[in-house]
C-alpha atoms as a PDB file:
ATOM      1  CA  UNK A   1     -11.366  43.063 -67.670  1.00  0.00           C
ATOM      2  CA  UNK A   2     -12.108  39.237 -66.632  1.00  0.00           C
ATOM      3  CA  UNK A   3     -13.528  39.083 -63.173  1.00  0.00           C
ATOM      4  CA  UNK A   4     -12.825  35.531 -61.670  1.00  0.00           C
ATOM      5  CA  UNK A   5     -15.808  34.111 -59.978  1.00  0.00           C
ATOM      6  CA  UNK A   6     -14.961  32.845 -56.654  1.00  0.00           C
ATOM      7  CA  UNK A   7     -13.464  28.951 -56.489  1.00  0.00           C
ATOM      8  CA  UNK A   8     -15.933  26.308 -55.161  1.00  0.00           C
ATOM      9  CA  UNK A   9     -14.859  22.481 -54.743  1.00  0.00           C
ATOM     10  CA  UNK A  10     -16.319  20.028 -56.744  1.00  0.00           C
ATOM     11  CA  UNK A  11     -16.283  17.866 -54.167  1.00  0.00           C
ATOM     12  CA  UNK A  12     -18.830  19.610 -52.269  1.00  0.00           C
ATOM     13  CA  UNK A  13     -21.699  17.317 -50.408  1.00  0.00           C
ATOM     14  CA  UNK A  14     -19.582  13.835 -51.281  1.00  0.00           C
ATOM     15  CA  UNK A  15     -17.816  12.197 -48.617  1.00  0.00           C
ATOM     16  CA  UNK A  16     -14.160  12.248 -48.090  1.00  0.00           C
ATOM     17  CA  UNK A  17     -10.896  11.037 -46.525  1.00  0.00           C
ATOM     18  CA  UNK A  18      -7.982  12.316 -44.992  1.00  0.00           C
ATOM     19  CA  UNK A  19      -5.663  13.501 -47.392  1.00  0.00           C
ATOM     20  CA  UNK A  20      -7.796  14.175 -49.658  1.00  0.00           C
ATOM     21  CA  UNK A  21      -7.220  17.548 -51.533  1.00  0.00           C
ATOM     22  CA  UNK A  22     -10.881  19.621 -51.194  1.00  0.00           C
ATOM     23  CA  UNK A  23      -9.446  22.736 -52.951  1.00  0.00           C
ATOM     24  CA  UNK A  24      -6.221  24.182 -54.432  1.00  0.00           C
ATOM     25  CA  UNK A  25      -5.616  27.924 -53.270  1.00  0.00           C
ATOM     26  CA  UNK A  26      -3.228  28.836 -56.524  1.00  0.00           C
ATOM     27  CA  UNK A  27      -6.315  28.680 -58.214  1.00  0.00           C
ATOM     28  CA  UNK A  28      -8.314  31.434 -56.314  1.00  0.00           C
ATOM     29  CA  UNK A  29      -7.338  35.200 -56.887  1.00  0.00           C
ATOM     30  CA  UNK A  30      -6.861  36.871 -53.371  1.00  0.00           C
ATOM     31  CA  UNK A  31     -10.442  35.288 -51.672  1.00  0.00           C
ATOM     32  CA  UNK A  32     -10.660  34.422 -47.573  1.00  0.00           C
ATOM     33  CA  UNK A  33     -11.518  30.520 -47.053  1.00  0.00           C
ATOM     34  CA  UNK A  34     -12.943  30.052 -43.435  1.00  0.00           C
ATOM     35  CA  UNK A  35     -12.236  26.386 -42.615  1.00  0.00           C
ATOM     36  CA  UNK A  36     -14.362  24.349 -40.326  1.00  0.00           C
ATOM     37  CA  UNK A  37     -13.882  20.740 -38.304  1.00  0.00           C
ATOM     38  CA  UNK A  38     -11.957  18.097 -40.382  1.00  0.00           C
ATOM     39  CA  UNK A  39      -9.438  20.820 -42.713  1.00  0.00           C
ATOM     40  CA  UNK A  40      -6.281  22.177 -42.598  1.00  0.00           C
ATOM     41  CA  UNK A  41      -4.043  23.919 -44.899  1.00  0.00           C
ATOM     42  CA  UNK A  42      -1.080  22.101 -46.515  1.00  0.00           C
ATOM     43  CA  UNK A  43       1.100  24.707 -48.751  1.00  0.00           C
ATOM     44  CA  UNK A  44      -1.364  25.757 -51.318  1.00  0.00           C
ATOM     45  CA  UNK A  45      -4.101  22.948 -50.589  1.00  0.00           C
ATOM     46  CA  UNK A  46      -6.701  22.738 -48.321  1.00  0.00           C
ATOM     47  CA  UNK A  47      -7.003  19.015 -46.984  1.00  0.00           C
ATOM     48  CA  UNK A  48      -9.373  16.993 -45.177  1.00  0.00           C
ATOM     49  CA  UNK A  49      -8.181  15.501 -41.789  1.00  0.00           C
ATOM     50  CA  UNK A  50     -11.549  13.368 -41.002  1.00  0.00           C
ATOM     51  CA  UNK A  51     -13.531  11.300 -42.774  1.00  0.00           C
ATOM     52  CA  UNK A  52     -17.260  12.834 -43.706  1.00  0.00           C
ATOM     53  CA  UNK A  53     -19.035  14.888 -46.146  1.00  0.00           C
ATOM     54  CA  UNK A  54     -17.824  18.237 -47.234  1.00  0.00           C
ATOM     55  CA  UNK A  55     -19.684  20.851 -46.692  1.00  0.00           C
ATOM     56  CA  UNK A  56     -19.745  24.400 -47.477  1.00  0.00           C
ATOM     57  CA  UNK A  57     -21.916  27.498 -46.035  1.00  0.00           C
ATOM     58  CA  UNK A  58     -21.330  30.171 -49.338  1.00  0.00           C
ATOM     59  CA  UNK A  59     -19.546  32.063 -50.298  1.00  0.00           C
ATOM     60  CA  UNK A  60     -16.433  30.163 -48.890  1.00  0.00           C
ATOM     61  CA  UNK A  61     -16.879  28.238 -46.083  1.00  0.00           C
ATOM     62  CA  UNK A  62     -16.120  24.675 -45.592  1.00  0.00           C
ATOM     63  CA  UNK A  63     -16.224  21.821 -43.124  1.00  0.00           C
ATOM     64  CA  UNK A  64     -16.485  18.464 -42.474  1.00  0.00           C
ATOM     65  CA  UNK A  65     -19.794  16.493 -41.253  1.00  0.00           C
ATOM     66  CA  UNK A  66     -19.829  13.634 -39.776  1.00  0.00           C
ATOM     67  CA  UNK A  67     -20.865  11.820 -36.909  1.00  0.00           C
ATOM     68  CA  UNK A  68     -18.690  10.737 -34.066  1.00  0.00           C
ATOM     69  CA  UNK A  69     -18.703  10.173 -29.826  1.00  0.00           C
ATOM     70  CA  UNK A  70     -15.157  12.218 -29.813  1.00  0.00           C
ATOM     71  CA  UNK A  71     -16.157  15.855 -30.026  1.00  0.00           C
ATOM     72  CA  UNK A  72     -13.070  17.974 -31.946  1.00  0.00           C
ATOM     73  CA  UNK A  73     -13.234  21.928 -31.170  1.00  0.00           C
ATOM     74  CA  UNK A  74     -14.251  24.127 -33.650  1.00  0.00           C
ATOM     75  CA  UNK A  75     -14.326  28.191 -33.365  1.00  0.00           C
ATOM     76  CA  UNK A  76     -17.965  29.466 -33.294  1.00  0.00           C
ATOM     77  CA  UNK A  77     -19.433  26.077 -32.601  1.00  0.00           C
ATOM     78  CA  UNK A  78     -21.917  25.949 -29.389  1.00  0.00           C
ATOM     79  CA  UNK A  79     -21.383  23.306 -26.517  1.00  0.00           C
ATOM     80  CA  UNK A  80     -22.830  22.433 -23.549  1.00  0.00           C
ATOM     81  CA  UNK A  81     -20.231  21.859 -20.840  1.00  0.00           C
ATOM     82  CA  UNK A  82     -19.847  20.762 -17.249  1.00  0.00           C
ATOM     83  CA  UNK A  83     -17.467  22.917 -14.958  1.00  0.00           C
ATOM     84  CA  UNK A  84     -14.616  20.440 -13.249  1.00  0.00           C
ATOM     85  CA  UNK A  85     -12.247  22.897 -11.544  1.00  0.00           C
ATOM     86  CA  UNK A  86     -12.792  26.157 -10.607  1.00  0.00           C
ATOM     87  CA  UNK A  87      -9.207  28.785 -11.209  1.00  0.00           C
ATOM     88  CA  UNK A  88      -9.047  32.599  -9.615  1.00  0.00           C
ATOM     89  CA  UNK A  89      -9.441  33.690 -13.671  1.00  0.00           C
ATOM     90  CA  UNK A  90     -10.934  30.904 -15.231  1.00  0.00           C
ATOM     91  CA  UNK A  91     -13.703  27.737 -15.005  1.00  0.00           C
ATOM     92  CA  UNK A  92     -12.290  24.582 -16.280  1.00  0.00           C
ATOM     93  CA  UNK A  93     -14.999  23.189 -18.495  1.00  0.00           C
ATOM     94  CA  UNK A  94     -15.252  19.365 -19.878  1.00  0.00           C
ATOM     95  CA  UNK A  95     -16.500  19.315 -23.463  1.00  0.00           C
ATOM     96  CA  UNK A  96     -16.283  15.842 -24.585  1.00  0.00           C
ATOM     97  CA  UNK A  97     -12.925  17.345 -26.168  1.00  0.00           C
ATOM     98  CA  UNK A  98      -9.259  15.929 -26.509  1.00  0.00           C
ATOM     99  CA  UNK A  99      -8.652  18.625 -23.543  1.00  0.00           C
ATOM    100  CA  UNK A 100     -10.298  20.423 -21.167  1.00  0.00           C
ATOM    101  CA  UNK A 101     -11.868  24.201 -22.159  1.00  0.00           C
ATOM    102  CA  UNK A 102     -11.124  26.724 -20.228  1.00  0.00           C
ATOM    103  CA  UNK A 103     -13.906  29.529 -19.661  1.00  0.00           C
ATOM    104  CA  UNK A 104     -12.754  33.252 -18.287  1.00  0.00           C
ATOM    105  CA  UNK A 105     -14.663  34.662 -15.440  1.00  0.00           C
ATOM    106  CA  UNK A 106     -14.870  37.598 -17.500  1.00  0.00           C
ATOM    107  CA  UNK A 107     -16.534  36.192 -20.411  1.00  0.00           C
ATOM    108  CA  UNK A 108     -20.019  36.793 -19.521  1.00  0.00           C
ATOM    109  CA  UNK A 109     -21.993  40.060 -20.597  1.00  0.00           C
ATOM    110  CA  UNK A 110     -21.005  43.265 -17.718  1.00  0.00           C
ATOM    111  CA  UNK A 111     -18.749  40.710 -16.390  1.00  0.00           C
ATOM    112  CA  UNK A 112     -16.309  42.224 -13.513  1.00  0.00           C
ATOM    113  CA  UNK A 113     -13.698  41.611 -11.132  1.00  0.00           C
ATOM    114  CA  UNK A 114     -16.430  42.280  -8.704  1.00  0.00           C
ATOM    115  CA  UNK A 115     -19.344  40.356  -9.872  1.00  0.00           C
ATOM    116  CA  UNK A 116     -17.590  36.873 -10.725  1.00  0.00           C
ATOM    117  CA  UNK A 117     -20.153  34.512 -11.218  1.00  0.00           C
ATOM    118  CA  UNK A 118     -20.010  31.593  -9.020  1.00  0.00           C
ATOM    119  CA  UNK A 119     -20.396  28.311 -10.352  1.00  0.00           C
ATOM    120  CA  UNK A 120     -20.015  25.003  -8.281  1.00  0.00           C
ATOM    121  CA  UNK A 121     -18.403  21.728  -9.556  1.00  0.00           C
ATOM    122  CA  UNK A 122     -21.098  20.216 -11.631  1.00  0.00           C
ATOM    123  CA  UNK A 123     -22.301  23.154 -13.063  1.00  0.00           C
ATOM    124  CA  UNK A 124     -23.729  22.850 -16.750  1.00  0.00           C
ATOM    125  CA  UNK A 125     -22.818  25.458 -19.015  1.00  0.00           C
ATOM    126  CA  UNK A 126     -24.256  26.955 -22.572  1.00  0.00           C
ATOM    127  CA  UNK A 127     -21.228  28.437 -24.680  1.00  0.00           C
ATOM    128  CA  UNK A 128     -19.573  29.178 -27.517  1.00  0.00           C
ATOM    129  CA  UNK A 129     -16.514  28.152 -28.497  1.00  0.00           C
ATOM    130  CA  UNK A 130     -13.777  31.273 -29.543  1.00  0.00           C
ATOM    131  CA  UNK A 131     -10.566  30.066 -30.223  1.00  0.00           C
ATOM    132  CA  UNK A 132      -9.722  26.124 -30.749  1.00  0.00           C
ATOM    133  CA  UNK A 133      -6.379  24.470 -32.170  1.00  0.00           C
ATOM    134  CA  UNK A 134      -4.571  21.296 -31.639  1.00  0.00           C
ATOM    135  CA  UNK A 135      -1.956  22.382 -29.187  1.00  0.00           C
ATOM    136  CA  UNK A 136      -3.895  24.424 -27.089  1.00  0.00           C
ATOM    137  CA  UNK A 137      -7.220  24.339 -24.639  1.00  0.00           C
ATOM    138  CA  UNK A 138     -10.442  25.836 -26.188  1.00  0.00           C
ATOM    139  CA  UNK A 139     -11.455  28.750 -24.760  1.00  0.00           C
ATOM    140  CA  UNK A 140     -15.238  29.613 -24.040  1.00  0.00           C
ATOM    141  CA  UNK A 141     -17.403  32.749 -23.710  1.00  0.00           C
ATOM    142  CA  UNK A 142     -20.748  32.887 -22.931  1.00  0.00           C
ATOM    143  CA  UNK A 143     -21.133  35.846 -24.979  1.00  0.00           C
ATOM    144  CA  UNK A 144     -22.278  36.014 -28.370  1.00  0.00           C
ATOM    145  CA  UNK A 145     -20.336  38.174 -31.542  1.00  0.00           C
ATOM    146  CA  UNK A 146     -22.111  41.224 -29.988  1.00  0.00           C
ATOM    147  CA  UNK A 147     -20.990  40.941 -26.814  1.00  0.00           C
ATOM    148  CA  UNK A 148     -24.879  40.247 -25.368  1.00  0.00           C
ATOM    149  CA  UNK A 149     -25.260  36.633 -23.532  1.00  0.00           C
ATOM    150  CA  UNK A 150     -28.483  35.887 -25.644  1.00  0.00           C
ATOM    151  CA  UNK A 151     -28.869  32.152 -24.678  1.00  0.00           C
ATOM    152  CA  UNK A 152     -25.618  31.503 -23.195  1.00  0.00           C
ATOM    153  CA  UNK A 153     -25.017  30.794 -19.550  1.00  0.00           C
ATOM    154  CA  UNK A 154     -25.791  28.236 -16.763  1.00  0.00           C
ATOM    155  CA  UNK A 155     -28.805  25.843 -17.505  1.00  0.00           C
ATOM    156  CA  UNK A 156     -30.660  24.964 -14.412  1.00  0.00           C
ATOM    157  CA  UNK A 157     -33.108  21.920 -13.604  1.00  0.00           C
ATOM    158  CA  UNK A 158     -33.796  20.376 -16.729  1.00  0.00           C
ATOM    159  CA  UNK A 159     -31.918  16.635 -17.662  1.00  0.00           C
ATOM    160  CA  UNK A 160     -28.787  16.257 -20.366  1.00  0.00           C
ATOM    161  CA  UNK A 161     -27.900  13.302 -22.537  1.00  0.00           C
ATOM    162  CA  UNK A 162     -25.001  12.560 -24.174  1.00  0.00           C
ATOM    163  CA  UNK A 163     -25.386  11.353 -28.272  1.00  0.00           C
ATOM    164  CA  UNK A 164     -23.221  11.660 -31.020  1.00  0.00           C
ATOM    165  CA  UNK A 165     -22.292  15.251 -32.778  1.00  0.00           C
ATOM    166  CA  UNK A 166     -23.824  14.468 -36.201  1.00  0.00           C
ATOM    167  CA  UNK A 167     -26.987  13.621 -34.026  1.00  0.00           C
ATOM    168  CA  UNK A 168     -26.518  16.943 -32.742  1.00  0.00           C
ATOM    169  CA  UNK A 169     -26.479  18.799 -36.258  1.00  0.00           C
ATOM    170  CA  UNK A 170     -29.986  17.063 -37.579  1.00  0.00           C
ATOM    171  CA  UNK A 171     -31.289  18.409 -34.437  1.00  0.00           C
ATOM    172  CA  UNK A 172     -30.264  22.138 -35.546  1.00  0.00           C
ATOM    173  CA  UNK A 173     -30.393  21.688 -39.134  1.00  0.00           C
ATOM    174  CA  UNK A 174     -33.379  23.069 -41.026  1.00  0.00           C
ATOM    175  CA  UNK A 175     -36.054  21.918 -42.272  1.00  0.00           C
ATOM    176  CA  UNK A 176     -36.960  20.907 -38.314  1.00  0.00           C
ATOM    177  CA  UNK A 177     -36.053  17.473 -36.945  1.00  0.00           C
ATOM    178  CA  UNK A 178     -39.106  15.224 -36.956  1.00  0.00           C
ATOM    179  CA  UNK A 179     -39.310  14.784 -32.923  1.00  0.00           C
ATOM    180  CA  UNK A 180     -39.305  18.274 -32.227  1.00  0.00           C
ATOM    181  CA  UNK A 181     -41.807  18.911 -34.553  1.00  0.00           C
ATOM    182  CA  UNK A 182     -44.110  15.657 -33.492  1.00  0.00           C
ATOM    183  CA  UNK A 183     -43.607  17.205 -29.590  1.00  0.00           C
ATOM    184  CA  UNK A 184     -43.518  20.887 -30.091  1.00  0.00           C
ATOM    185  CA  UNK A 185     -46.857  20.537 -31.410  1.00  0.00           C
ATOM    186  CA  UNK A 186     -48.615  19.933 -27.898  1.00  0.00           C
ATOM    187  CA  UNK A 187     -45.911  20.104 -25.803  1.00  0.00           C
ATOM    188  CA  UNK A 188     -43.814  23.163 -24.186  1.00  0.00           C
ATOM    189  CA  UNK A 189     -40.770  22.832 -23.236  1.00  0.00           C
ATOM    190  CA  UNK A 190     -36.652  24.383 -23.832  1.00  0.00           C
ATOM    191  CA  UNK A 191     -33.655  22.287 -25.680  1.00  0.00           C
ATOM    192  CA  UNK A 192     -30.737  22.761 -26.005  1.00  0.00           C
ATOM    193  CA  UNK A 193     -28.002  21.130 -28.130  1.00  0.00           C
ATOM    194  CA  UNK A 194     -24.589  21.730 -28.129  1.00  0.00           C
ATOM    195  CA  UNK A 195     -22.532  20.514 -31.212  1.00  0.00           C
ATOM    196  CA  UNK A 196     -20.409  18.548 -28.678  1.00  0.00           C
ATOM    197  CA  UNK A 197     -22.665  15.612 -28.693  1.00  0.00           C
ATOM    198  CA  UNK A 198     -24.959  16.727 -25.559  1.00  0.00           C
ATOM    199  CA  UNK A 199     -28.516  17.928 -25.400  1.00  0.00           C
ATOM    200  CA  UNK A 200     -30.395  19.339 -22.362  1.00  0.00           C
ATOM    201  CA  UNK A 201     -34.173  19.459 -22.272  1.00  0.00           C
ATOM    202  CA  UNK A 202     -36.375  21.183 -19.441  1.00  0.00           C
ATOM    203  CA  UNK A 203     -40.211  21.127 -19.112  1.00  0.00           C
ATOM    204  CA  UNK A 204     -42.749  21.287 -16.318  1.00  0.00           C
ATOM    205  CA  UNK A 205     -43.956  17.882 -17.722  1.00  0.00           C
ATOM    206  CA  UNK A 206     -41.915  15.276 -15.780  1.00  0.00           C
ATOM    207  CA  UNK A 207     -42.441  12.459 -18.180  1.00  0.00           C
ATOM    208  CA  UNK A 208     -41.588  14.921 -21.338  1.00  0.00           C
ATOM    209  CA  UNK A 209     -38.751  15.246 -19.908  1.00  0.00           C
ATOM    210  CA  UNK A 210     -38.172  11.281 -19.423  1.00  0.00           C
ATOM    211  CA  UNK A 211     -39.429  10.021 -22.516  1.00  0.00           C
ATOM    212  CA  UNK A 212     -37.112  12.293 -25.019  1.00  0.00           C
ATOM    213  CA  UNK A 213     -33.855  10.546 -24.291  1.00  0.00           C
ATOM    214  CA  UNK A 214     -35.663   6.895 -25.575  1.00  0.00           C
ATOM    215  CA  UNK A 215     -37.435   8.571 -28.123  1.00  0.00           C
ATOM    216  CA  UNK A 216     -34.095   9.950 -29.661  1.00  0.00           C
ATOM    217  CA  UNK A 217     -32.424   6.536 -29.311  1.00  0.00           C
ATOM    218  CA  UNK A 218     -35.078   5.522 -31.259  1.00  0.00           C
ATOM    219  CA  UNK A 219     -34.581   8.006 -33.957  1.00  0.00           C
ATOM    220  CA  UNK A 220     -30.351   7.787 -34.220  1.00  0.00           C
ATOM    221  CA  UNK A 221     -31.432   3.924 -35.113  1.00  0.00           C
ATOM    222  CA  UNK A 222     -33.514   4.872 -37.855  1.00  0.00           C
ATOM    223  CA  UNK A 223     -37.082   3.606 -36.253  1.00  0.00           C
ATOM    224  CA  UNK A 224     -38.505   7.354 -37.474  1.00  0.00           C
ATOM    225  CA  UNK A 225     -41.890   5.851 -37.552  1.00  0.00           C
ATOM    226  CA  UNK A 226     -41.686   4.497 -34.061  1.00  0.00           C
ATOM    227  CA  UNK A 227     -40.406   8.084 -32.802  1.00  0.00           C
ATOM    228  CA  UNK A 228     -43.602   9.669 -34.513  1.00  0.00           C
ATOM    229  CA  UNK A 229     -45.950   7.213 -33.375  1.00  0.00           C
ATOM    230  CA  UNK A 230     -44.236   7.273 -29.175  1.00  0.00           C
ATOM    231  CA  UNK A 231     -44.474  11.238 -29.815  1.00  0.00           C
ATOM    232  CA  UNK A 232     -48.043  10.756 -30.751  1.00  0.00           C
ATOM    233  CA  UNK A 233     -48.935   8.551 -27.797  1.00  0.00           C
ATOM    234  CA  UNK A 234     -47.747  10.776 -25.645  1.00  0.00           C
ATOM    235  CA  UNK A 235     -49.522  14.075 -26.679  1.00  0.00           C
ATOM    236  CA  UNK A 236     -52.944  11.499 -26.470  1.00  0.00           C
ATOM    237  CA  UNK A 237     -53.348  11.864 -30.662  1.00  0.00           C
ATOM    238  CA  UNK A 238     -52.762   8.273 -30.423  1.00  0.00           C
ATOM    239  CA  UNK A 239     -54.767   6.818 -33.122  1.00  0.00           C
ATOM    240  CA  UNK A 240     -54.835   2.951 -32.419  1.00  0.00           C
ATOM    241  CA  UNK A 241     -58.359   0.811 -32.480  1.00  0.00           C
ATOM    242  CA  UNK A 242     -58.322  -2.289 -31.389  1.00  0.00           C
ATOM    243  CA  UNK A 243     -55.199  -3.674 -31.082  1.00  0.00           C
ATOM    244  CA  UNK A 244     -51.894  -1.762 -29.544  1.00  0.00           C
ATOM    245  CA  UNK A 245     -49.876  -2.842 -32.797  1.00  0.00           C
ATOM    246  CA  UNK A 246     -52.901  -1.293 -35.013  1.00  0.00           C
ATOM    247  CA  UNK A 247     -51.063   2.043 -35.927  1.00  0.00           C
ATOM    248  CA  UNK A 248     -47.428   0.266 -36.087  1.00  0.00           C
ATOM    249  CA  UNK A 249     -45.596   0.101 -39.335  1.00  0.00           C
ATOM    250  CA  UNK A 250     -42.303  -0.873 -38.552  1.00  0.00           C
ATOM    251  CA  UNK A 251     -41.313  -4.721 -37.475  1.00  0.00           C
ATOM    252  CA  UNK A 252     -39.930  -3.196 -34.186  1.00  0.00           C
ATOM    253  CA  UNK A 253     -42.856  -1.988 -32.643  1.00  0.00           C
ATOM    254  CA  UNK A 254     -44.694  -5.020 -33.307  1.00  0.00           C
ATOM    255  CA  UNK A 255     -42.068  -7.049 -31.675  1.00  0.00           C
ATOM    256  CA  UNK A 256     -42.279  -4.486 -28.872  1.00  0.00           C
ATOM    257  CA  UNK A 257     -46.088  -4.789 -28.085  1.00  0.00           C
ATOM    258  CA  UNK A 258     -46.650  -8.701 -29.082  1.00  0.00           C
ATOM    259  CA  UNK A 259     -47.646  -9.273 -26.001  1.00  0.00           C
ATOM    260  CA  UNK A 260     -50.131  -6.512 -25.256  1.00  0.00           C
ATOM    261  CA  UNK A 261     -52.717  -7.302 -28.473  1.00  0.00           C
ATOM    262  CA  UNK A 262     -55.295  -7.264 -26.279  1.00  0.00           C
ATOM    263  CA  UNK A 263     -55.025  -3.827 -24.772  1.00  0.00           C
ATOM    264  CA  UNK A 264     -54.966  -0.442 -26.684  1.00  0.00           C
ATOM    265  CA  UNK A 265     -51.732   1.377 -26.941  1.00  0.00           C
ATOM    266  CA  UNK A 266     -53.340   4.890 -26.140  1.00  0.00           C
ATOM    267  CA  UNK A 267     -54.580   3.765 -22.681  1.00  0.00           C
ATOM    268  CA  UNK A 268     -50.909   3.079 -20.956  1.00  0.00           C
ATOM    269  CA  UNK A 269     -49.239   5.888 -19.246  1.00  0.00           C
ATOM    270  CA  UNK A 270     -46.587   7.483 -20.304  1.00  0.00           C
ATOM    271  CA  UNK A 271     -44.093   5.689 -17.804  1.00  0.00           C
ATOM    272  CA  UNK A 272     -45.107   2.233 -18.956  1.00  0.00           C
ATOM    273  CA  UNK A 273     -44.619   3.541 -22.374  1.00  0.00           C
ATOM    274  CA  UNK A 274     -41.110   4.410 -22.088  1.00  0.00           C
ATOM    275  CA  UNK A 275     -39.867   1.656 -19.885  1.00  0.00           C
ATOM    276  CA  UNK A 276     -40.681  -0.921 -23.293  1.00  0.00           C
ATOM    277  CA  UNK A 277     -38.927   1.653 -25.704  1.00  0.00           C
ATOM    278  CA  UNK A 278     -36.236   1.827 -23.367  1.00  0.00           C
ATOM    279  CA  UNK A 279     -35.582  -1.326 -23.272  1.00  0.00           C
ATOM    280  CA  UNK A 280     -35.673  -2.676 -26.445  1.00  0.00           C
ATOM    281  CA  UNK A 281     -33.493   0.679 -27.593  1.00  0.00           C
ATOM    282  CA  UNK A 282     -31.020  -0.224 -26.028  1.00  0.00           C
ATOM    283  CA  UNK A 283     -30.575  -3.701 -27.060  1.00  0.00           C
END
């Protein structure tokens, strides 16, 4: 008897287009395909419908990654949303999607007709996405596949950013992204990143809290070294002698502090810090 090993597209990790064909279903024997973001099914093909790198999570899962402002809804992916209208049965939740999601008020864990939870215009949200097509609004749960909230629900204090969804996947991949790693070192503090192109962060440390949202600008435009060296600044491992561009390796920074060669890096405060990386960021 010859046992058919399952299909995998040799395509996988190289960048496509729409309409291109990722894999051909009359050549795999009676095996489930879970799509992702950027496929559909055409007939007996799968196709991509965005441009990006194919991906696939064995044995047969497959998506598209790529990074873009406009956030498309996929099942299973987490978000972080902000309630617009409250409905008698439902919160109307803005995703950064083509539509608006809509979240049950029973979609929380022991949720009831009696104890609705009440959430005011405004409201940021933790959830995960459960159903999502094109001619239809997403629907949310802040539940996970066990029916337990785990970290889903309403974030309080904290501050959330808007940056692009393949921005949001480096943050979750594995091994860890280089700023949380620089920061988690010496710093505590709670993130979280929704695959919709927002992240929240909340800390007892004030000017943690201010300083991640340049620092991240930083790292989207590929200044890694100036991330690592603002991260360790700001957890006083600064390592700088004599001058404030001493420890810099990358043109930017040195453009940055030209004018302070006189004065040691380590000894400004954190505010003064992030005011220059602001600004030249987001030149």
């Amino acid at each position: 008897m010859e046992l058919r090993r399952p299909a995998s597209s040799p395509l996988v990790d190289n960048y496509v287009v729409p309409g291109d064909v990722v894999l051909d279903l009359s050549e795999m024997n009676n095996q489930t395909i879970k799509l992702g973001a950027g496929l559909r099914q055409e007939c007996d093909t799968i196709q991509a419908t965005s441009a990006g790198k194919l991906r696939q999570l064995k044995p047969n899962k497959y998506w598209i990654e790529n990074s873009q402002k406009r956030y498309i809804p996929s099942v299973e992916d987490t978000v972080l949303g902000i309630v617009v209208d409250t409905k008698p049965d439902n919160f109307l939740v803005d995703i950064k999607g083509p539509n608006l999601a809509f979240l049950p008020v029973l979609s929380f864990e022991g949720g009831t007709r009696r104890n609705i939870p009440k959430f005011e215009i405004g409201t940021l949200i933790y959830a995960r996405v459960v159903k999502a097509n094109s001619i239809m609004n997403p629907e949310l749960s802040c539940m996970d596949a066990t029916g337990k909230a785990a970290e889903f629900g309403q974030l309080k204090d904290g501050y959330m950013f808007d940056t692009s969804t393949g921005m949001s996947r480096m943050l979750l991949s594995s091994p860890t992204c280089p700023v949380l790693e620089v920061l988690g070192k010496k710093l505590s503090f709670e993130i979280a990143v929704g695959l919709n192109g927002r992240v929240w962060v909340c800390s007892s440390n004030c000017p943690l809290i201010i300083i991640f949202y340049p620092t991240f600008l930083l790292f989207v435009n590929g200044n890694v070294s100036c991330v690592l060296f603002l991260g360790l600044c700001s957890v006083g491992e600064c390592s700088c002698s004599k001058y404030c561009h001493s420890c810099i390796k990358c043109n930017n920074e040195v453009r940055i502090f030209e004018r302070h060669k006189t004065k040691s890096y380590g000894r400004k405060s954190i505010g003064e810090i992030v005011m220059m990386i602001s600004q030249q960021a987001l030149v």
